[in-house]
Protein backbone atom coordinates (compact mmCIF):
# COMPACT_ATOMS: atom_id res chain seq x y z
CA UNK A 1 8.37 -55.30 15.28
CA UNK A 2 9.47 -55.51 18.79
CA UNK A 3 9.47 -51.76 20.64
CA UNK A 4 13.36 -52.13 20.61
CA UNK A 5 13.50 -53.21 17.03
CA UNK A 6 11.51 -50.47 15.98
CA UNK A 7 13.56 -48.01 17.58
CA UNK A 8 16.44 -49.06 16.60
CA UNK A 9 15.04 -49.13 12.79
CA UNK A 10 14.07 -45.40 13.43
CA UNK A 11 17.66 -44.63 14.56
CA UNK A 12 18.73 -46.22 11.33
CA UNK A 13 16.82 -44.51 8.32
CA UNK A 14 17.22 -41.02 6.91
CA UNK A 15 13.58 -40.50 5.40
CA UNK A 16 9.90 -40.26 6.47
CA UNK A 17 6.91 -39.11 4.73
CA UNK A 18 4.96 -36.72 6.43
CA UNK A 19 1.27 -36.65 5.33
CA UNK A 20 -0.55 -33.49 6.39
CA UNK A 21 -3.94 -31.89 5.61
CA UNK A 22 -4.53 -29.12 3.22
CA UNK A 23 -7.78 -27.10 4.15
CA UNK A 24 -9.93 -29.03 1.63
CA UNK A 25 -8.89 -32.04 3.86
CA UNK A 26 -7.40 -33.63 1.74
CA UNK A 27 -3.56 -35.30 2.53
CA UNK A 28 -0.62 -34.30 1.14
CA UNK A 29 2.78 -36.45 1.39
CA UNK A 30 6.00 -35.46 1.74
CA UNK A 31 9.24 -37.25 1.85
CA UNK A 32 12.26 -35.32 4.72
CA UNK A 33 14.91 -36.31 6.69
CA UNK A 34 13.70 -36.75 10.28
CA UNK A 35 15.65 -37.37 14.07
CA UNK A 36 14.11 -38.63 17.24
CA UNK A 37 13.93 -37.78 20.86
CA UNK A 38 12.90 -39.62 23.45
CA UNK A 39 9.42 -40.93 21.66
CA UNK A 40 8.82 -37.30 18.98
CA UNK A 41 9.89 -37.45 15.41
CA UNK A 42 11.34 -34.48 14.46
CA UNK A 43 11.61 -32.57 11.27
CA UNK A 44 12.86 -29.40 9.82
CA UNK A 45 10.94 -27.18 7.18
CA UNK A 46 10.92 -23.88 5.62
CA UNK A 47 8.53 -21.16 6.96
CA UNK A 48 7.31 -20.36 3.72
CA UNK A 49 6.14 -23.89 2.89
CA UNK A 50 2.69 -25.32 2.48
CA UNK A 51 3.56 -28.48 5.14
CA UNK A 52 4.11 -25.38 7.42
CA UNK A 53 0.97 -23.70 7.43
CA UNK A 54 -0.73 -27.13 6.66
CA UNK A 55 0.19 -27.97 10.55
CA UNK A 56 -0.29 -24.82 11.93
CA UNK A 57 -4.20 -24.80 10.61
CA UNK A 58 -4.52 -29.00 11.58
CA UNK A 59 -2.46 -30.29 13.82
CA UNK A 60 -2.97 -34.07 12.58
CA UNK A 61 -0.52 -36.07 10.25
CA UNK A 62 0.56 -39.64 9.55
CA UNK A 63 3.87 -40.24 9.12
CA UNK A 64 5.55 -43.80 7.50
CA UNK A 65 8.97 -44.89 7.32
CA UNK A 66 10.26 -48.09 5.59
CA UNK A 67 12.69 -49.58 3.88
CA UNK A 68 13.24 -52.69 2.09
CA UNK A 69 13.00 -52.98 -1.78
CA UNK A 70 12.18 -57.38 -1.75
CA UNK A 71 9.17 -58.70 -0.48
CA UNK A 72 10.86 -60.10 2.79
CA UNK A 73 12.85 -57.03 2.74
CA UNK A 74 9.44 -55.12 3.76
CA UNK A 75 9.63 -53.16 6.96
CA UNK A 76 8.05 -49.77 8.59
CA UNK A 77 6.79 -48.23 10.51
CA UNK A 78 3.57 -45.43 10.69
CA UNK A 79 2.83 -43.42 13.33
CA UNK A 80 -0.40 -41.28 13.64
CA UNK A 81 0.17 -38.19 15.94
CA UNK A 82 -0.17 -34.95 16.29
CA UNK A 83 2.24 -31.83 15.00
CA UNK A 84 3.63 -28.77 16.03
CA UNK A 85 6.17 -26.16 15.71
CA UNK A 86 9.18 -26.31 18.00
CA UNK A 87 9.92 -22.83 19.53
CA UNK A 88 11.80 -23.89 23.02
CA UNK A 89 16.12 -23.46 22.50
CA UNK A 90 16.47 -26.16 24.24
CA UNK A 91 14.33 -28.12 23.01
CA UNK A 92 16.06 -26.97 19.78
CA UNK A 93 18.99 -27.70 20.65
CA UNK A 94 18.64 -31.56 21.61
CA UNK A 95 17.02 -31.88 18.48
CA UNK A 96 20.46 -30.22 16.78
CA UNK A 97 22.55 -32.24 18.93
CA UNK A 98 20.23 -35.56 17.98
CA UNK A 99 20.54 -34.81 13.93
CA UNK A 100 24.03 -34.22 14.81
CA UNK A 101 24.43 -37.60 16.46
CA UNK A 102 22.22 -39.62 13.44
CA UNK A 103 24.44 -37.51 11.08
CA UNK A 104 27.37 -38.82 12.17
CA UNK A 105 26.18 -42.71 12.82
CA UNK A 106 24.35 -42.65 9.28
CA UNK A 107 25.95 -39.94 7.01
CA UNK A 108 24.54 -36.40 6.83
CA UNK A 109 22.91 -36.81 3.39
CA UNK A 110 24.85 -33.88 2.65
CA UNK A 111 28.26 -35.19 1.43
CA UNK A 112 28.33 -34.60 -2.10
CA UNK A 113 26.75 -31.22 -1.76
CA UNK A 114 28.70 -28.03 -2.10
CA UNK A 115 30.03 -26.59 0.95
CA UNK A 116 27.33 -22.84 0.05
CA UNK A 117 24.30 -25.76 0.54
CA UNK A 118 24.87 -26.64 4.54
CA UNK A 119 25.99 -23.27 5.28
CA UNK A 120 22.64 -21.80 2.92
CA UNK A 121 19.94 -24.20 4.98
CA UNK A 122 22.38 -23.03 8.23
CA UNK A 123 21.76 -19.12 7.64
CA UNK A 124 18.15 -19.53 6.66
CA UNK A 125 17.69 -21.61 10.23
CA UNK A 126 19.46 -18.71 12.12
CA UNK A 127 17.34 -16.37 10.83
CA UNK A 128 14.06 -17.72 11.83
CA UNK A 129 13.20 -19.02 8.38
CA UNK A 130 13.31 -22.81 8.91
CA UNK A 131 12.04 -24.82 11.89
CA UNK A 132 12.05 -28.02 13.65
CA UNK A 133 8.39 -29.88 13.25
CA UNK A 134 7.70 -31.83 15.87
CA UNK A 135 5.46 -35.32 15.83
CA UNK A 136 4.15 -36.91 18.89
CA UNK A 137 2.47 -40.10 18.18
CA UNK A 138 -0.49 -41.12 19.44
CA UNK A 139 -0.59 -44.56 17.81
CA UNK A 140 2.10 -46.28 16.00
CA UNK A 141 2.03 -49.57 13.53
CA UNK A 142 4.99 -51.37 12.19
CA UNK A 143 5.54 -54.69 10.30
CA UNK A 144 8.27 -56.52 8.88
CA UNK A 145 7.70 -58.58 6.47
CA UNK A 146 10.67 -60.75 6.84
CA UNK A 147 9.33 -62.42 9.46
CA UNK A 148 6.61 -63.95 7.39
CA UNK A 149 8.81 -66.13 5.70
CA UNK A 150 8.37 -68.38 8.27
CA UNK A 151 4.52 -68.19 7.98
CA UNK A 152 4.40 -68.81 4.64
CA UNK A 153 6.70 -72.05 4.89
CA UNK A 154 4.63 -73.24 7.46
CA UNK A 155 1.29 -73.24 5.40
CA UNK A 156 2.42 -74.96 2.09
């Protein structure tokens, strides 16, 4: 993918899989909604979960993000970077105003929840017991797979 295709495929999907370290070393994976801004991925977990203190003990993850259920559908992108917990407001709040933005271009996800969900995962972030996660990459990878169609024509 071209930098501006891949960004604008980022923009566009809801979910990433974020594949930390436990302290055995080995990965774990874990699907979550995810924002960007500028070049970070950004994420928002509980205190209290295991991806939490898995990136406070090793800051390294892989993260991958495609879409696509045909062959040719095929597209993503994985980024290899480093992790860590957001504790600057305003950092915070472009991230807020970023999920805010995706929200509204893509749907929240949130829809057909009941109204005590959002305003549950709202109370738990104003008290301290969720944060934002966030991934800078240090090398990224992408393909599309749709573009090999040609390829394969080519070579019969």
């Amino acid at each position: 993918m071209s930098q501006e295709v891949l960004e604008d495929f980022l923009e566009t999907e809801r979910t990433l899989v974020l594949a930390t370290l436990r302290g055995d070393g080995a990965p774990v994976a874990t699907a979550m909604w995810f924002c960007r801004v500028g070049g970070a991925l950004y994420c928002n977990t509980a205190v209290e979960s295991a991806k939490f203190r898995q990136v406070q003990a090793d800051d390294r993850v892989c993260v991958v993000v495609e879409s696509g259920e045909d062959y040719f559908a095929l597209r993503g992108v994985r980024v290899e970077g480093r992790c860590r917990i957001v504790d600057d407001p305003e950092e915070i709040a472009r991230v807020e105003a970023a999920r805010e933005a995706k929200a509204r271009r893509i749907g929240s996800g949130l829809e057909e929840l009941p109204d005590w969900f959002a305003a549950n995962r709202d109370r738990r972030r104003a008290e301290g017991r969720r944060v934002w996660l966030r991934i800078d990459p240090q090398r990224t990878r992408s393909w599309d797979f749709g573009r090999l169609r040609e390829r394969y024509r080519e070579t019969r």
